[in-house]
C-alpha atoms as a PDB file:
ATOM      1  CA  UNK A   1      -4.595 -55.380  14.419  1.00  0.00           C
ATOM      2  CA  UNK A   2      -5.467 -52.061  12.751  1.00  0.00           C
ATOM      3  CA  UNK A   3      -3.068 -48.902  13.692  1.00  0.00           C
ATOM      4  CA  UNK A   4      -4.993 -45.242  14.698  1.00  0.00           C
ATOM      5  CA  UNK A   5      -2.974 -43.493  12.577  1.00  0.00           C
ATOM      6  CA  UNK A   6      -6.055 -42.571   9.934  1.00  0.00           C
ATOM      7  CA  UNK A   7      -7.281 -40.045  12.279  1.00  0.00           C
ATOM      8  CA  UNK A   8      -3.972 -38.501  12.787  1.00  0.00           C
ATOM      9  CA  UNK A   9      -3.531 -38.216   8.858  1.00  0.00           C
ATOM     10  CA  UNK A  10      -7.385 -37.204   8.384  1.00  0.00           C
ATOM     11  CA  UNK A  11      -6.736 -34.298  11.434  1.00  0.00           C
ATOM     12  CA  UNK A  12      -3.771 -33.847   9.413  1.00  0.00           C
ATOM     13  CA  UNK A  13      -5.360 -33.353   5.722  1.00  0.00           C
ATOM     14  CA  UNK A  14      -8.256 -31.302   7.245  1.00  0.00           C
ATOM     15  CA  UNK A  15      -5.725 -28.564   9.253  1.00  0.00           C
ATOM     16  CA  UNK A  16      -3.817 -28.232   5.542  1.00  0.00           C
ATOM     17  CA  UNK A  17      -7.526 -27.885   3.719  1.00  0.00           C
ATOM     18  CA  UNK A  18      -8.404 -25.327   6.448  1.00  0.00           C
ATOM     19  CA  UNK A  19      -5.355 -23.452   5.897  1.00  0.00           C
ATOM     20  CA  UNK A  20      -5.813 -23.057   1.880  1.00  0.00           C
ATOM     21  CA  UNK A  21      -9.352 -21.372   3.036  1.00  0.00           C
ATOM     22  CA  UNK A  22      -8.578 -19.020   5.529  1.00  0.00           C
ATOM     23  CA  UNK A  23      -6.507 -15.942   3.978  1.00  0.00           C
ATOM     24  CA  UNK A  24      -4.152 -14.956   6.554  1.00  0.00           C
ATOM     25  CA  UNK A  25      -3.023 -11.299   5.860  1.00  0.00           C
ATOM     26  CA  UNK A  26      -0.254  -9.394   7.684  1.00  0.00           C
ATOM     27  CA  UNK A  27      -1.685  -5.900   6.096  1.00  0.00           C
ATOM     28  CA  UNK A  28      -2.662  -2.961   7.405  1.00  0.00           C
ATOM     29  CA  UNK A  29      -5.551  -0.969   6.043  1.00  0.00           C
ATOM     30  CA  UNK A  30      -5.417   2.786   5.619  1.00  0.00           C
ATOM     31  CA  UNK A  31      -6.580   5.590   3.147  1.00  0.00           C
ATOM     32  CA  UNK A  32      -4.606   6.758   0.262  1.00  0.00           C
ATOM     33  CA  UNK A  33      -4.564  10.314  -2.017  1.00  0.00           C
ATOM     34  CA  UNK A  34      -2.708  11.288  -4.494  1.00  0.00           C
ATOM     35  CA  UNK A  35      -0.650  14.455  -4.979  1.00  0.00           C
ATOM     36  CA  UNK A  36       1.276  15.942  -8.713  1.00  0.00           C
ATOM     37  CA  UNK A  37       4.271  17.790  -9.460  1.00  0.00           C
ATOM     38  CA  UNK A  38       5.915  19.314  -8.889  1.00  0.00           C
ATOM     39  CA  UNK A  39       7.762  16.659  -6.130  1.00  0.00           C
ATOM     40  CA  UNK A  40      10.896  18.555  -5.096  1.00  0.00           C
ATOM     41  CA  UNK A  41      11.800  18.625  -3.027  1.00  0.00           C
ATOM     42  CA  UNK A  42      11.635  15.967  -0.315  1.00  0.00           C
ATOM     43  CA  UNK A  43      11.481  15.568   3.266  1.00  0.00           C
ATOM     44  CA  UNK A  44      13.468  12.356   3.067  1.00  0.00           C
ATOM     45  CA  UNK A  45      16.509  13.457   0.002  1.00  0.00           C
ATOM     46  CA  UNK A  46      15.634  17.290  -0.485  1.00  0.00           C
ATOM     47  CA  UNK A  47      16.442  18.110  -4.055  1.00  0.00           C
ATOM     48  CA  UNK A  48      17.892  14.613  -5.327  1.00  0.00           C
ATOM     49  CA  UNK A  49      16.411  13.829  -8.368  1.00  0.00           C
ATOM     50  CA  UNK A  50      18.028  10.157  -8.223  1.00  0.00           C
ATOM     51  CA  UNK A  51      15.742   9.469  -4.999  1.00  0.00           C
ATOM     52  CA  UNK A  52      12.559   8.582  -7.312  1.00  0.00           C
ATOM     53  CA  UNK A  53      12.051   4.851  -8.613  1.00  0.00           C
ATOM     54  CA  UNK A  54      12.527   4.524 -12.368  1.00  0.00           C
ATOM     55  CA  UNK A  55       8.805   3.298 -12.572  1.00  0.00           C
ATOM     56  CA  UNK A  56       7.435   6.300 -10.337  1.00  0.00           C
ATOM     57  CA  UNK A  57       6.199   4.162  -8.108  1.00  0.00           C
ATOM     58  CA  UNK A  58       6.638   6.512  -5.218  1.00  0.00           C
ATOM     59  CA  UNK A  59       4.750   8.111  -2.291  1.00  0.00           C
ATOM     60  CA  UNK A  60       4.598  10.106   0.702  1.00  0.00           C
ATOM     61  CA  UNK A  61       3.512   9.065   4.443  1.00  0.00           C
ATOM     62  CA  UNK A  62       1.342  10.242   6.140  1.00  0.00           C
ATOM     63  CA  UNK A  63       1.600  10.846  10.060  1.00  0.00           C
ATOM     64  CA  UNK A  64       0.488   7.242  10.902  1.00  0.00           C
ATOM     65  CA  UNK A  65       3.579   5.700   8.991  1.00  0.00           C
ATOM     66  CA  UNK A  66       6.235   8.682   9.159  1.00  0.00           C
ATOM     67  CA  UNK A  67       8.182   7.429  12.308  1.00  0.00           C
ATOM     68  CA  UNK A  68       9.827  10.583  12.386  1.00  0.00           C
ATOM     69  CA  UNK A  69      11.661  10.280   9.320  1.00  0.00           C
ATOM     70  CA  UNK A  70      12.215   6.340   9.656  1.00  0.00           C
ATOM     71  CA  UNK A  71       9.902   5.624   6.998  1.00  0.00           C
ATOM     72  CA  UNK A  72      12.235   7.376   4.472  1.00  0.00           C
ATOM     73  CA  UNK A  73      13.276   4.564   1.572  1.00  0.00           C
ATOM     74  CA  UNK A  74      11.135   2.494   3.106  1.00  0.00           C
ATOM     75  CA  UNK A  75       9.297   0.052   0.428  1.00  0.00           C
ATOM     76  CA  UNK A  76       5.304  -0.473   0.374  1.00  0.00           C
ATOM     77  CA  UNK A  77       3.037  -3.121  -0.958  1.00  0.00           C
ATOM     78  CA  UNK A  78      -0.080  -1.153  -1.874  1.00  0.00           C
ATOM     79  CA  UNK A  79      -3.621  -2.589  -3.166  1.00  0.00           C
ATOM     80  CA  UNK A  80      -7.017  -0.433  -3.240  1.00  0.00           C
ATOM     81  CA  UNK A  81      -9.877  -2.429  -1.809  1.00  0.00           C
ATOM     82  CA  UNK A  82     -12.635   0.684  -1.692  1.00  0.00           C
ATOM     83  CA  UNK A  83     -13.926   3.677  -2.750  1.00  0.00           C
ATOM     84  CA  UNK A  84     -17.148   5.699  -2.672  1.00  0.00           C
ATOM     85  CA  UNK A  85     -17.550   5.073  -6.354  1.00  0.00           C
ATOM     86  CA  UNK A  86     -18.123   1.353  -7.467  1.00  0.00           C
ATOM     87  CA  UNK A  87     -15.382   0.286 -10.183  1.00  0.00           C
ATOM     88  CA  UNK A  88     -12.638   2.223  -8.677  1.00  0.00           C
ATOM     89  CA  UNK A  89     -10.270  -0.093  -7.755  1.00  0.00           C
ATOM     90  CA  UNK A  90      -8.203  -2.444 -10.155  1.00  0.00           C
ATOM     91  CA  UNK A  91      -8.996  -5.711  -9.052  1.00  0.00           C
ATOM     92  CA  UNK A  92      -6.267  -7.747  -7.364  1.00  0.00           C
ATOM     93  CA  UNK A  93      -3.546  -4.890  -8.477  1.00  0.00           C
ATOM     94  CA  UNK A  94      -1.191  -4.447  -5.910  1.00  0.00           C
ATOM     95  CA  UNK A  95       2.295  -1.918  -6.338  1.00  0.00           C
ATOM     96  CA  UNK A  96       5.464  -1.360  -4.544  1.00  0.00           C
ATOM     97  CA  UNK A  97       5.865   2.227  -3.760  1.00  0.00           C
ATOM     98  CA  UNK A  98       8.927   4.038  -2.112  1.00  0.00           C
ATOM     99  CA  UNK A  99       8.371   6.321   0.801  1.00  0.00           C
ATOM    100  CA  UNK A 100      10.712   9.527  -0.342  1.00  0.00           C
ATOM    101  CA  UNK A 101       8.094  11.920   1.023  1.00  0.00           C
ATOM    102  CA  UNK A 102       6.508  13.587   4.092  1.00  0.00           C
ATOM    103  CA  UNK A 103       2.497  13.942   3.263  1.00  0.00           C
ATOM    104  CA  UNK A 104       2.081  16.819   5.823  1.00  0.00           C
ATOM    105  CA  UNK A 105       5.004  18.656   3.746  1.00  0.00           C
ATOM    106  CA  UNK A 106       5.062  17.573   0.561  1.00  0.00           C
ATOM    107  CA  UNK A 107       5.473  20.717  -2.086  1.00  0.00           C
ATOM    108  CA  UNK A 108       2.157  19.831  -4.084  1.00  0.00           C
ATOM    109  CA  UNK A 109      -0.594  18.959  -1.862  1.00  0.00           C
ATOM    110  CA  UNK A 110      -2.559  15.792  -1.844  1.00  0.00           C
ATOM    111  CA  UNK A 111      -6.126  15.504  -3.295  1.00  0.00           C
ATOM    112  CA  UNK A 112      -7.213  14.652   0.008  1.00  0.00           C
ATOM    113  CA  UNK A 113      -5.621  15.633   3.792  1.00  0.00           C
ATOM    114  CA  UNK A 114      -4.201  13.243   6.705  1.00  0.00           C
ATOM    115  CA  UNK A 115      -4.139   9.927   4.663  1.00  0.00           C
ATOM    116  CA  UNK A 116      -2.290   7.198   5.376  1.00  0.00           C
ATOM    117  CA  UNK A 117      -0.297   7.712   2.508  1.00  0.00           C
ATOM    118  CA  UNK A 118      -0.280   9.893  -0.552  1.00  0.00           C
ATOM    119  CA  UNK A 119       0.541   8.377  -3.841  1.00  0.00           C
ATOM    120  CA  UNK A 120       2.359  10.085  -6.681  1.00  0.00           C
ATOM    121  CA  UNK A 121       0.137  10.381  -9.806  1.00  0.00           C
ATOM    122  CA  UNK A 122       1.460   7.015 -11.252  1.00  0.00           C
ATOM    123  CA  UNK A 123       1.039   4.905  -8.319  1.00  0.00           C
ATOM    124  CA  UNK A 124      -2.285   6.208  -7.752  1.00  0.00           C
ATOM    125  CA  UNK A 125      -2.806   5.441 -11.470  1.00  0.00           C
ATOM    126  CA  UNK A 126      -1.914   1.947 -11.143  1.00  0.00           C
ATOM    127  CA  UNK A 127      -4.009   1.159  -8.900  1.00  0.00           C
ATOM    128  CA  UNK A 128      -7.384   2.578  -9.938  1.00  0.00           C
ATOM    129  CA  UNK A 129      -9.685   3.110 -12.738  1.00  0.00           C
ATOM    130  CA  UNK A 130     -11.541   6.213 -12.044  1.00  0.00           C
ATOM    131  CA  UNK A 131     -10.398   9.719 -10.568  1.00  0.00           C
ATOM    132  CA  UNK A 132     -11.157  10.086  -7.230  1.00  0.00           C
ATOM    133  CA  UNK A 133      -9.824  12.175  -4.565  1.00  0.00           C
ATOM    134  CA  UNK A 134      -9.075   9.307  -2.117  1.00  0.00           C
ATOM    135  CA  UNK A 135      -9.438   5.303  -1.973  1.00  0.00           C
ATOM    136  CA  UNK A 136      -9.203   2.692   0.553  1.00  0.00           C
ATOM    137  CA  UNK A 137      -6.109   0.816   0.980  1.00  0.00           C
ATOM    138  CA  UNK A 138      -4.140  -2.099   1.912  1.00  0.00           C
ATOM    139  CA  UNK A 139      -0.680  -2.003   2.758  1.00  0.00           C
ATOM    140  CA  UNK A 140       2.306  -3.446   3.617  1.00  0.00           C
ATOM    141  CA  UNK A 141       5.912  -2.939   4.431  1.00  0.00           C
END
C-alpha cells in the first residue's frame, strides 16, 4: 500500500521554491538629497562633534521620518533604485546612515527640498555615480 505523503513533500518543495522567487522587502521608498558643510550644528546633538559616524555615513530626516525628534540616532539602511539620469545609482549598494539631523533645519541646505531624507556628501557619494540633485531611494530602519 503506497502512503500520500509525495504530495505533501512536493506542496512542500514547491512553497520553499516559491519563496526563493518572490523578494519579500520590508522597505520603504522615498527620495533622497544631499546637503555639505558645514553640519553644525544639529537638531538632534547641537554642537557635538562626537555625534557623526567615523565613516560619515550620516543624514538628516526629512518631515516624513522626523517623529518629532524620535528619529534622532536612529540607524538607516539606504539603497538608490532611480534617478532622472540613467547610470546614477550604484548597483546593489546599500549604506547605513545615522539620523543626527533635522532636513527642514539643517545649517547647509539640501540640493533638493522636502525629501525623505538628506544625505551628507559621503553617503550620497556612496551610493551614486553621477551628481545629481536628488535620487530615488529605498530605506530601512
Amino acid at each position: 500500500m503506497q502512503t500520500q505523503q509525495w504530495p505533501v513533500f512536493q506542496l512542500v518543495s514547491y512553497v520553499l521554491i516559491l519563496s526563493q522567487l518572490v523578494y519579500f522587502s520590508y522597505a520603504d521608498v522615498g527620495t533622497a538629497a544631499q546637503y555639505s558643510p558645514p553640519y553644525l550644528p544639529t537638531a538632534c546633538y547641537g554642537d557635538d562633534q562626537t555625534q557623526f559616524p567615523s565613516s560619515n555615513l550620516f543624514a538628516a530626516a526629512g518631515d516624513g521620518i522626523w517623529d518629532n525628534g524620535a528619529s534622532c540616532g536612529r540607524q538607516y539602511l539606504v539603497r538608490c533604485i532611480s534617478a532622472s539620469q540613467p547610470g546614477t545609482c550604484v548597483e546593489d549598494q546599500t549604506i547605513q546612515v545615522k539620523i543626527v539631523d533635522y532636513a527642514p533645519t539643517a545649517q547647509s541646505p539640501p540640493s533638493t527640498q522636502s525629501t525623505t531624507i538628506v544625505l551628507s556628501e559621503t553617503a550620497f557619494g556612496g551610493i551614486t555615480n553621477i551628481a545629481v540633485d536628488s535620487i530615488n531611494i529605498e530605506f530601512q530602519q
